[in-house]
C-alpha atoms as a PDB file:
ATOM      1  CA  UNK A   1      -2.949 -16.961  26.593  1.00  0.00           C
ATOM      2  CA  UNK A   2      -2.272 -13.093  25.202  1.00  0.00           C
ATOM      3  CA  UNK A   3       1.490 -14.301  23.697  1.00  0.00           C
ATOM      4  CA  UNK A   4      -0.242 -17.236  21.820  1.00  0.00           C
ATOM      5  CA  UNK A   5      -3.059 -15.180  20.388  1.00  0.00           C
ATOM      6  CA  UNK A   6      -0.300 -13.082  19.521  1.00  0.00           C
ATOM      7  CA  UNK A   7       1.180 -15.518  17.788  1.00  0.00           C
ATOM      8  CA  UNK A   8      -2.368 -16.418  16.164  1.00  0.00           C
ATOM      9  CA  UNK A   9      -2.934 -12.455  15.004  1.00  0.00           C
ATOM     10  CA  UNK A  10       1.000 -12.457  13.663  1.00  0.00           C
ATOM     11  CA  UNK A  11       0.390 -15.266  11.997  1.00  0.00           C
ATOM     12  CA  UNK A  12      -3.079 -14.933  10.294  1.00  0.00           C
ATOM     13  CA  UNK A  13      -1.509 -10.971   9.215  1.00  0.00           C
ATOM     14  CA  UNK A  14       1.666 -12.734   7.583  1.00  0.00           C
ATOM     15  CA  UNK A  15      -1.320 -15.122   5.508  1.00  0.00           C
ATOM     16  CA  UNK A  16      -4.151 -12.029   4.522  1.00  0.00           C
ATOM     17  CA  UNK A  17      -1.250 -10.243   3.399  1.00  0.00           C
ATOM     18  CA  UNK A  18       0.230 -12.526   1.114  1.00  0.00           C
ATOM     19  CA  UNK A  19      -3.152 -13.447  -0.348  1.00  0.00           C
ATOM     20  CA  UNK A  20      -4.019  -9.514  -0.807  1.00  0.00           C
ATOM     21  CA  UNK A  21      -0.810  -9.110  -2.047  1.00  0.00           C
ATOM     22  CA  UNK A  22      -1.230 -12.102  -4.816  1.00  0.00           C
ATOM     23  CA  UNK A  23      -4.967 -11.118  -5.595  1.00  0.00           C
ATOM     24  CA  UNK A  24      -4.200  -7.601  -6.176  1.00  0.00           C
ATOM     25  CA  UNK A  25      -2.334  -8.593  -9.366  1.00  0.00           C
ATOM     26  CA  UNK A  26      -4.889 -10.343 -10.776  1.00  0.00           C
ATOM     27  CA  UNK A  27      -7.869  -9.151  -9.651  1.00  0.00           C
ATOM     28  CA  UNK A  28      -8.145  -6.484 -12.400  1.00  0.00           C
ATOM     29  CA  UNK A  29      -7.531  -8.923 -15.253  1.00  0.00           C
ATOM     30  CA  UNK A  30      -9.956  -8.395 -18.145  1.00  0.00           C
ATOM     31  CA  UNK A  31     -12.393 -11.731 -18.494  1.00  0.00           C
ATOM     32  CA  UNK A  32     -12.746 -13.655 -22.248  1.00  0.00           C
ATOM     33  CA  UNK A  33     -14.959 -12.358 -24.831  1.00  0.00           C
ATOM     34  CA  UNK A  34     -17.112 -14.787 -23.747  1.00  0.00           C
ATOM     35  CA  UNK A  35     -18.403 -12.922 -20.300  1.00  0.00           C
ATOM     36  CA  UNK A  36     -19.866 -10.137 -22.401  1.00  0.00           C
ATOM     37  CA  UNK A  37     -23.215  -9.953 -24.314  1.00  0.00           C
ATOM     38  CA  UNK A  38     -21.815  -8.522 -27.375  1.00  0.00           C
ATOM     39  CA  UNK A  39     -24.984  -7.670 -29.068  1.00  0.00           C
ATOM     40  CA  UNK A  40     -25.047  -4.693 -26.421  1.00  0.00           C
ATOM     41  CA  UNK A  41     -21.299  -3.456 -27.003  1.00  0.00           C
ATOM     42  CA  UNK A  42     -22.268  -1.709 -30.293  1.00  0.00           C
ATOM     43  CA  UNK A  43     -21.237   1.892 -31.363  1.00  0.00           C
ATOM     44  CA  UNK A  44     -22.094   4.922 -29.296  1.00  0.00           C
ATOM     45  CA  UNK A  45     -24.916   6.358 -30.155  1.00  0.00           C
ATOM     46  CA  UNK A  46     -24.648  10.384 -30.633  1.00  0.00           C
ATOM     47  CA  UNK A  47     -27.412  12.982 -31.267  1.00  0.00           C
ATOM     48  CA  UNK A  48     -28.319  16.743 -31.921  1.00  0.00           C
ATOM     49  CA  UNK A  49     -29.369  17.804 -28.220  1.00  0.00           C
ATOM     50  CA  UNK A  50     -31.984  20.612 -27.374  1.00  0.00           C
ATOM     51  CA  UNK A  51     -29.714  21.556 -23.634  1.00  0.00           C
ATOM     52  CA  UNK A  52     -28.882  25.177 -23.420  1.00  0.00           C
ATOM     53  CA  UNK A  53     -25.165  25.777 -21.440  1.00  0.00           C
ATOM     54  CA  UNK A  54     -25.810  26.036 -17.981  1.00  0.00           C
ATOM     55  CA  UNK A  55     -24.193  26.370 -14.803  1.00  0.00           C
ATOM     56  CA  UNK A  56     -23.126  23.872 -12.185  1.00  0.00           C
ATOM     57  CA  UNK A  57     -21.000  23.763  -8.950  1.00  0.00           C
ATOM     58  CA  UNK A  58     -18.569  21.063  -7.098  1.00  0.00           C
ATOM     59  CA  UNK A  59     -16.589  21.812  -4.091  1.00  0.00           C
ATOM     60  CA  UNK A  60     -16.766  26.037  -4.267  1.00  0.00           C
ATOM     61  CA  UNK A  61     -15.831  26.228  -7.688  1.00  0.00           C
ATOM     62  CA  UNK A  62     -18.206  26.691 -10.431  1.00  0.00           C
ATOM     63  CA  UNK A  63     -18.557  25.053 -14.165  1.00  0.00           C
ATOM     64  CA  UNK A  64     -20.023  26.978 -17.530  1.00  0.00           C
ATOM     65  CA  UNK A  65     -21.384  23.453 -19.402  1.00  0.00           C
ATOM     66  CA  UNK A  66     -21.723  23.611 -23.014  1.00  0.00           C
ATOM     67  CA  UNK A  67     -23.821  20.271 -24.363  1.00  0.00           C
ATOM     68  CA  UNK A  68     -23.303  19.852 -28.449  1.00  0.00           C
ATOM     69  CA  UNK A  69     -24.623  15.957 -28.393  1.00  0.00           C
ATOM     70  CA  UNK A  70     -26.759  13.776 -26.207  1.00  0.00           C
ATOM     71  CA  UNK A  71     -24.929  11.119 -25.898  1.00  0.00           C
ATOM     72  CA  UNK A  72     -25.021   6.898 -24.878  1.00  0.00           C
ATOM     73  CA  UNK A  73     -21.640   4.668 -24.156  1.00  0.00           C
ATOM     74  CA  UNK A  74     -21.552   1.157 -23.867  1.00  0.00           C
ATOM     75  CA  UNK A  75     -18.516  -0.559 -23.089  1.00  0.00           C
ATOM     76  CA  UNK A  76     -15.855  -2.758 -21.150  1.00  0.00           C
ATOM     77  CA  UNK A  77     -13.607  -0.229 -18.975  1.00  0.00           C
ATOM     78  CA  UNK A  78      -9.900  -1.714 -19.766  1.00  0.00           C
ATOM     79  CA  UNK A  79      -8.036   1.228 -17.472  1.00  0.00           C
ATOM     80  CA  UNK A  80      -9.187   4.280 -16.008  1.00  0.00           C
ATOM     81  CA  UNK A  81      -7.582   7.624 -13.779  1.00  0.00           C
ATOM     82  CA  UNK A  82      -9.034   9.288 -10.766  1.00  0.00           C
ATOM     83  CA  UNK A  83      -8.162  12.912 -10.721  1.00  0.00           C
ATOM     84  CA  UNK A  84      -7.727  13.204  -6.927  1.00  0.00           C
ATOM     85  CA  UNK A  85      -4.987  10.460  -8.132  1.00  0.00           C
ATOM     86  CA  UNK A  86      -1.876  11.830  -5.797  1.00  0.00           C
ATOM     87  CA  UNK A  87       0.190  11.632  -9.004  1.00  0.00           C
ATOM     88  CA  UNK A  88      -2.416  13.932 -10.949  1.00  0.00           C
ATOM     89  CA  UNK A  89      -0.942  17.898 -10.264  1.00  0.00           C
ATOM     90  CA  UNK A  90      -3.256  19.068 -12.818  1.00  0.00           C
ATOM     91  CA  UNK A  91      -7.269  18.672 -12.391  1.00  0.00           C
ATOM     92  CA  UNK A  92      -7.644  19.597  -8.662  1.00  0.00           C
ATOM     93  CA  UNK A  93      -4.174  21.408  -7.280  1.00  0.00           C
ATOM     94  CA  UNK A  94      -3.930  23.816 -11.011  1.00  0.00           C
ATOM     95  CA  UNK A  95      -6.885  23.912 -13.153  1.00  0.00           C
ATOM     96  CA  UNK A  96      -9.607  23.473 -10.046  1.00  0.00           C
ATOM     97  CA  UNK A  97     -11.291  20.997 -11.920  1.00  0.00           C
ATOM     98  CA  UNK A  98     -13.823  19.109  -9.478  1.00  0.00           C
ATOM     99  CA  UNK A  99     -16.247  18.239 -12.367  1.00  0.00           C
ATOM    100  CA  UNK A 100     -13.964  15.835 -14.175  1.00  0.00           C
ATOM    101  CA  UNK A 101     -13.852  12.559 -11.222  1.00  0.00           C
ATOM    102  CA  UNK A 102     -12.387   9.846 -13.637  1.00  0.00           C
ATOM    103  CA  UNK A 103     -11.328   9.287 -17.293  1.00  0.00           C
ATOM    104  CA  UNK A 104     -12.514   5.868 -18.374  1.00  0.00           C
ATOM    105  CA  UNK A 105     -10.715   4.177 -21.399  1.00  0.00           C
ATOM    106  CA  UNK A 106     -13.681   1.996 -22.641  1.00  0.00           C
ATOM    107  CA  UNK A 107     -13.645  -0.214 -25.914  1.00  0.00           C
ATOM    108  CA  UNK A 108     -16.836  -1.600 -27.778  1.00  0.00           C
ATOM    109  CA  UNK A 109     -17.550  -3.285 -31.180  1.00  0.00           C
ATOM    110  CA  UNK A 110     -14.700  -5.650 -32.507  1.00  0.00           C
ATOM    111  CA  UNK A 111     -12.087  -4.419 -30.390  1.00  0.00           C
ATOM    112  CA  UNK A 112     -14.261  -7.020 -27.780  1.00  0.00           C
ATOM    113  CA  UNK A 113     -15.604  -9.630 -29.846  1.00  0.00           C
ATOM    114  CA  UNK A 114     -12.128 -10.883 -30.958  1.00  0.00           C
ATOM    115  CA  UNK A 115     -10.804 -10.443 -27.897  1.00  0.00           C
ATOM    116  CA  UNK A 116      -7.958  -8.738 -29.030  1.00  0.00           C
ATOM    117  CA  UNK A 117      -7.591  -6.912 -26.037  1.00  0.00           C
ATOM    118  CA  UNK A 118      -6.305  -9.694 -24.170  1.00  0.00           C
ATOM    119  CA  UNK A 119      -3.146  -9.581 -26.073  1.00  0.00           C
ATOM    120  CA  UNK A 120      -2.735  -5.301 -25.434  1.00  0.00           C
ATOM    121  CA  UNK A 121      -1.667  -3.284 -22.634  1.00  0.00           C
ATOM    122  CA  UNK A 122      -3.961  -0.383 -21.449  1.00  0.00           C
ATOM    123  CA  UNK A 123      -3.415   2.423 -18.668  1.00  0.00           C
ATOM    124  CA  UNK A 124      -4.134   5.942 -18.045  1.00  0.00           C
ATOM    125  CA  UNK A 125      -2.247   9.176 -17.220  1.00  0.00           C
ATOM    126  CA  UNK A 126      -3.745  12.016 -16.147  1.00  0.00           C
ATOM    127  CA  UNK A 127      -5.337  12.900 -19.241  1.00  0.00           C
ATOM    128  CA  UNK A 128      -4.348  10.320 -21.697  1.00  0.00           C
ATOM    129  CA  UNK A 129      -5.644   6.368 -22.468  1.00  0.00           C
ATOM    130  CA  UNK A 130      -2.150   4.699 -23.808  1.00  0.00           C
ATOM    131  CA  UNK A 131      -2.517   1.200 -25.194  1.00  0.00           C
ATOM    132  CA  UNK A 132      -0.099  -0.818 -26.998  1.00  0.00           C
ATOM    133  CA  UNK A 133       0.510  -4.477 -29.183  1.00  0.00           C
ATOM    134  CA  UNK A 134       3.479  -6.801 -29.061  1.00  0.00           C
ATOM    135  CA  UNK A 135       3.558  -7.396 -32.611  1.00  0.00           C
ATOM    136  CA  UNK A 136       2.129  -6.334 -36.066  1.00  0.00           C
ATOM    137  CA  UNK A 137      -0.852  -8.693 -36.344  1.00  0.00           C
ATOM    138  CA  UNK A 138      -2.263  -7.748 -33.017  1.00  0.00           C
ATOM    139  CA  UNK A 139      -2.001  -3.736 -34.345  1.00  0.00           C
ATOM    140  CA  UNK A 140      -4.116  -4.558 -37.332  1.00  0.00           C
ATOM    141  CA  UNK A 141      -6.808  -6.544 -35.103  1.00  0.00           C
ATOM    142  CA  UNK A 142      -7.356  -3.638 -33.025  1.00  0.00           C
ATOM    143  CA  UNK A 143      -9.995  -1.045 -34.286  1.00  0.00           C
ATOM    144  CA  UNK A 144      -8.259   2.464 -33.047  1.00  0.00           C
ATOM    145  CA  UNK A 145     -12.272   4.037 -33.406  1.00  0.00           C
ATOM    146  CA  UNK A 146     -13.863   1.174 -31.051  1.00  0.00           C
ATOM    147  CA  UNK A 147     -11.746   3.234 -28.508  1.00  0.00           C
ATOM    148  CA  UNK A 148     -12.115   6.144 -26.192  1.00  0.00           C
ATOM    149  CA  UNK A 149     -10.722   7.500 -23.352  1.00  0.00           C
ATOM    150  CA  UNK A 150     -13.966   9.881 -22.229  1.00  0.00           C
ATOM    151  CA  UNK A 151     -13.407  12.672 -19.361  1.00  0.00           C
ATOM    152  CA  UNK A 152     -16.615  11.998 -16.944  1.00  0.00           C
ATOM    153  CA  UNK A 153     -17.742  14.959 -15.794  1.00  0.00           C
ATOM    154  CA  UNK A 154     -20.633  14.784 -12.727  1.00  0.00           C
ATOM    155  CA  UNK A 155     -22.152  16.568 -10.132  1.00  0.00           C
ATOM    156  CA  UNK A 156     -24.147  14.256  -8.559  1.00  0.00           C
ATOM    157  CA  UNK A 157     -23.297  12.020  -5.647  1.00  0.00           C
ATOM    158  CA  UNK A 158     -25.479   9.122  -6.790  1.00  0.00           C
ATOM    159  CA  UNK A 159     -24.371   8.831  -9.711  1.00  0.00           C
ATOM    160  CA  UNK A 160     -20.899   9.862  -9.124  1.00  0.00           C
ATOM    161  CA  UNK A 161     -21.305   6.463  -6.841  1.00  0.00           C
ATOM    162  CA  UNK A 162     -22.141   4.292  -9.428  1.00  0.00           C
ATOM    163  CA  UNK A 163     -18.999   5.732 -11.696  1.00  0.00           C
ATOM    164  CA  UNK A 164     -16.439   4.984  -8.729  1.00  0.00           C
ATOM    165  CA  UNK A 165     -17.343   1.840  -8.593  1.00  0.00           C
ATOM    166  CA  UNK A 166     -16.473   0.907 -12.193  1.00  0.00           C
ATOM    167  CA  UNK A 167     -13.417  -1.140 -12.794  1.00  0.00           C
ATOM    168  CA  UNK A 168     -11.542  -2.675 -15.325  1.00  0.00           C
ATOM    169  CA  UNK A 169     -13.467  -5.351 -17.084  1.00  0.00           C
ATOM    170  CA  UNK A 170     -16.655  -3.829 -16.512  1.00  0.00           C
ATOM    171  CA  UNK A 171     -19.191  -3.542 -18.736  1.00  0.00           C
ATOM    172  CA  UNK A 172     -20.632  -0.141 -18.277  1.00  0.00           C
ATOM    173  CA  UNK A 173     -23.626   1.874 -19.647  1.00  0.00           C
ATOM    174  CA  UNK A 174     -23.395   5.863 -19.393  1.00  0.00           C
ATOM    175  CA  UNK A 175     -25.994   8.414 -20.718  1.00  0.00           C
ATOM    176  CA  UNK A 176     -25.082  12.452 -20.684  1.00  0.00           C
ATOM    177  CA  UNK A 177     -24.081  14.685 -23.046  1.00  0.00           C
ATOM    178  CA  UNK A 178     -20.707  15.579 -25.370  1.00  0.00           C
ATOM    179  CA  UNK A 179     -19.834  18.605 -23.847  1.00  0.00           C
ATOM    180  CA  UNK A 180     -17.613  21.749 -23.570  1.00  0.00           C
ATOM    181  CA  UNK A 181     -16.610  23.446 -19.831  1.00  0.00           C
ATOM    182  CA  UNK A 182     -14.904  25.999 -18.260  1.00  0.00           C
ATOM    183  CA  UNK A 183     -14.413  27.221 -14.839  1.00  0.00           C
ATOM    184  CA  UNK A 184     -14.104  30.667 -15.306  1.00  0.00           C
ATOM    185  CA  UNK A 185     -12.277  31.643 -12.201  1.00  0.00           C
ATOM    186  CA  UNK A 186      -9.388  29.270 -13.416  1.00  0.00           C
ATOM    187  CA  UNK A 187      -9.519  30.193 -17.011  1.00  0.00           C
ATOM    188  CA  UNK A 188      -9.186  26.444 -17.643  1.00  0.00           C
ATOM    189  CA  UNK A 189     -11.408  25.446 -20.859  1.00  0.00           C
ATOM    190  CA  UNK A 190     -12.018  21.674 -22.079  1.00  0.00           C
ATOM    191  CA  UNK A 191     -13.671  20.920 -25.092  1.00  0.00           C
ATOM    192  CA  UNK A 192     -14.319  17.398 -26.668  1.00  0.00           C
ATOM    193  CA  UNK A 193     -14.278  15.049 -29.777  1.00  0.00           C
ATOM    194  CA  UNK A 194     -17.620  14.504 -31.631  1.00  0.00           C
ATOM    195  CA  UNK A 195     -15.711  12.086 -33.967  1.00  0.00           C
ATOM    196  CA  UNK A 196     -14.605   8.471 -33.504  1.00  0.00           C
ATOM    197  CA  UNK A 197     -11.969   8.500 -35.770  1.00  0.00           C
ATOM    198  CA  UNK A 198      -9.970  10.928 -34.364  1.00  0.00           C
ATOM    199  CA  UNK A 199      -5.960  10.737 -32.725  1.00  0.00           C
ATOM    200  CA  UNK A 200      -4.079  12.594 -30.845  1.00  0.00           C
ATOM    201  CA  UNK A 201      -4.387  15.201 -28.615  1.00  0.00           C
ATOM    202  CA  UNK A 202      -8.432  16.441 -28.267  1.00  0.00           C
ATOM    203  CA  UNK A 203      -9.735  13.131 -29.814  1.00  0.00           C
ATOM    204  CA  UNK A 204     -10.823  12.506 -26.504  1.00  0.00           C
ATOM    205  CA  UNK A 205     -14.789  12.470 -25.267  1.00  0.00           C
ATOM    206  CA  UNK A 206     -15.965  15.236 -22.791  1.00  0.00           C
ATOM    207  CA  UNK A 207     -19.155  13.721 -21.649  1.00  0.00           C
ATOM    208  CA  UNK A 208     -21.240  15.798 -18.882  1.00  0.00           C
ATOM    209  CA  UNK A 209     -22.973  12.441 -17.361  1.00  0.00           C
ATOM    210  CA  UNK A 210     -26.673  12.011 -16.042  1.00  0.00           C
ATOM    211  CA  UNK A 211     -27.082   8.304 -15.542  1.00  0.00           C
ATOM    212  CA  UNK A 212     -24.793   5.455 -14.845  1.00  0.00           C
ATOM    213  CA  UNK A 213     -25.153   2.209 -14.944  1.00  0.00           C
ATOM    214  CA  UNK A 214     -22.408  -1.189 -14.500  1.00  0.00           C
ATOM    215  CA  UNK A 215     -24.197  -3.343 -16.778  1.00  0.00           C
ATOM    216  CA  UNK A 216     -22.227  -6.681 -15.539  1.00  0.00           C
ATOM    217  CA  UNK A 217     -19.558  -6.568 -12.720  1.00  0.00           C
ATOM    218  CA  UNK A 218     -16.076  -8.285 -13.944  1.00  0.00           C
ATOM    219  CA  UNK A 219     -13.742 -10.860 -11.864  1.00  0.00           C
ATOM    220  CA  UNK A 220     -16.721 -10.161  -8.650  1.00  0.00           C
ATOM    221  CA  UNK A 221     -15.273 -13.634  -6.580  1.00  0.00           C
ATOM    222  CA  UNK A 222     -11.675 -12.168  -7.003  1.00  0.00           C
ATOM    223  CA  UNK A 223     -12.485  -9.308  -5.960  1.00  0.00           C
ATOM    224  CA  UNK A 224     -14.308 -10.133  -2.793  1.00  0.00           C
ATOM    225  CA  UNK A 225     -11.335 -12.248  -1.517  1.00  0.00           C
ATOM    226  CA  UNK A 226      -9.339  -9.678  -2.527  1.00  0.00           C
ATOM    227  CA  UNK A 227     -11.515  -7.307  -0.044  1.00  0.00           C
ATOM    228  CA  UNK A 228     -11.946  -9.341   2.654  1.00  0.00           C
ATOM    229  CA  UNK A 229      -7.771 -10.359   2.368  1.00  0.00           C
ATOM    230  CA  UNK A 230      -7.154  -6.812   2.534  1.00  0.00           C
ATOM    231  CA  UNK A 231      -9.560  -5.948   5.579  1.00  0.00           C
ATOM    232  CA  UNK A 232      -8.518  -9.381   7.253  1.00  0.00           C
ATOM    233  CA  UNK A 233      -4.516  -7.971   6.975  1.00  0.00           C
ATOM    234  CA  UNK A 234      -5.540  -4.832   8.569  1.00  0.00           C
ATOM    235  CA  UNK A 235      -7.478  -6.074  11.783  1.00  0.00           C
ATOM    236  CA  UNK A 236      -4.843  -8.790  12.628  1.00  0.00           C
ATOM    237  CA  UNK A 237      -2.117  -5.623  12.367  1.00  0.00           C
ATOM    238  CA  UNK A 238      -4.593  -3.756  14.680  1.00  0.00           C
ATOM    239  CA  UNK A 239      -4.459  -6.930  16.732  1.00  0.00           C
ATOM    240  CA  UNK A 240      -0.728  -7.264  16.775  1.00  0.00           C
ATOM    241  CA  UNK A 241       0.225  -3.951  17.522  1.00  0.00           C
ATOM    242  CA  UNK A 242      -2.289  -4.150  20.346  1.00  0.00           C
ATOM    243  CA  UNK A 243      -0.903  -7.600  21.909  1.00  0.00           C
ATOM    244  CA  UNK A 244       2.669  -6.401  21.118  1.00  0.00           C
ATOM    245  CA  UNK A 245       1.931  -3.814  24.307  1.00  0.00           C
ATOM    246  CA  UNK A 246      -0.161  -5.862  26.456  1.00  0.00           C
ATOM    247  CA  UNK A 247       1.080  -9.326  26.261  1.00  0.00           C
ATOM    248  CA  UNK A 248       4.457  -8.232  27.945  1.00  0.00           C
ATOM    249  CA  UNK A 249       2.723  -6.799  30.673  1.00  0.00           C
ATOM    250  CA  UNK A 250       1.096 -10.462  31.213  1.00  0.00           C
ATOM    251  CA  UNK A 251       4.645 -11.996  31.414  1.00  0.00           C
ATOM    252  CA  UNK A 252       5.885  -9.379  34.050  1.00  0.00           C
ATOM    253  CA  UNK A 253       2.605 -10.070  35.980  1.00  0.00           C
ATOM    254  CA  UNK A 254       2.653 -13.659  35.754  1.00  0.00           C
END
């Protein structure tokens, strides 16, 4: 009975695997123009703000905040970067920067409506949103200001919640403010873009966020499979490796 359940647990890890393995790949694919309410996806909106600098602390370390502009983003998140990211040597292991969570490259406006974006590729580095075309028409589609790859910055765990849960294809809402910081112990300084038409390095958006929201959750079936593959591949290993030590002890005792 233990060698064919076995057998059963071997077999149904071979399957979840496969499937996680093929959802994985497409689970992160950005949906048609068509999924989004454009009317919503219109230019940030940026103000004069009345906060004073303050003070703020994550993990020990502690954060001088400079607001210039209150500040609203709404978007579809096409890549993003986590700085506990084991690739990232920079935000946590040199500059002790515990503030900054994620980077989210986020495009609005035309950039969505002609759905341009489905012919680009988008990813993140540790500090950096790269995107590219395959050909000349595609380049002059895109709108280079209906883009911005925005340093979060958070130090609250509800919130922070809502952020890590964003995904490519998302259609996110954030509210905070354009921001400079510091962490004086480090002598690491940030400061941010108030512009949209900016390149290069320091165009990007420092934005000290207060609320969070994922306005409408991309590719949600996908991504469910692609959970319960995952979790399905994991117990059935658990269940192998477990069998694998007590079904021979059946056959000697048999």
């Amino acid at each position: 009975m233990l060698i064919l359940l076995e057998k059963h647990f071997r077999n149904l890890f071979i399957l979840s695997l496969l499937s996680a393995s093929a959802l994985y790949f497409v689970k992160d694919d950005l949906p048609p123009a068509s999924f989004y309410d454009l009317e919503e996806l219109h230019e940030p909106i940026q103000q004069p703000t009345r906060r004073d600098s303050f003070m703020t602390g994550v993990k020990g370390e502690s954060y001088l905040v400079k607001p210039l502009y209150d500040y609203e983003l709404e978007g579809v998140v096409v890549s993003y970067h986590d700085a506990d990211d084991f690739t990232d040597i920079w935000h946590h292991h040199r500059w002790k920067d515990f503030i900054n969570l994620r980077d989210l490259c986020v495009i609005w406006g035309s950039n969505v409506e002609t759905g341009v974006y489905l012919d680009m590729e988008f990813h993140n580095d540790s500090w950096t949103c790269w995107f590219s075309w395959p050909n000349a028409e595609v380049g002059r589609r895109f709108q280079q200001t209906q883009i911005s790859n925005n340093h979060v910055l958070i130090d609250d765990d509800t919130v922070k919640a809502k952020l890590m849960s964003s995904e490519p294809g998302d259609h996110i809402r954030l509210k905070g403010m354009l921001a400079e910081y510091s962490n004086p112990n480090s002598g690491f300084f940030r400061s941010t873009s108030t512009i949209r038409n900016d390149t290069g390095n320091g165009a990007c958006e420092t934005i000290f966020v207060t609320d969070f929201e994922i306005v409408r959750k991309a590719n949600r079936q996908l991504r469910l499979y692609y959970s319960i593959a995952k979790w399905t591949a994991f117990v059935s290993l658990a269940g192998v490796a477990i069998l694998f030590f007590v079904a021979p002890y059946q056959r000697r005792h048999a």
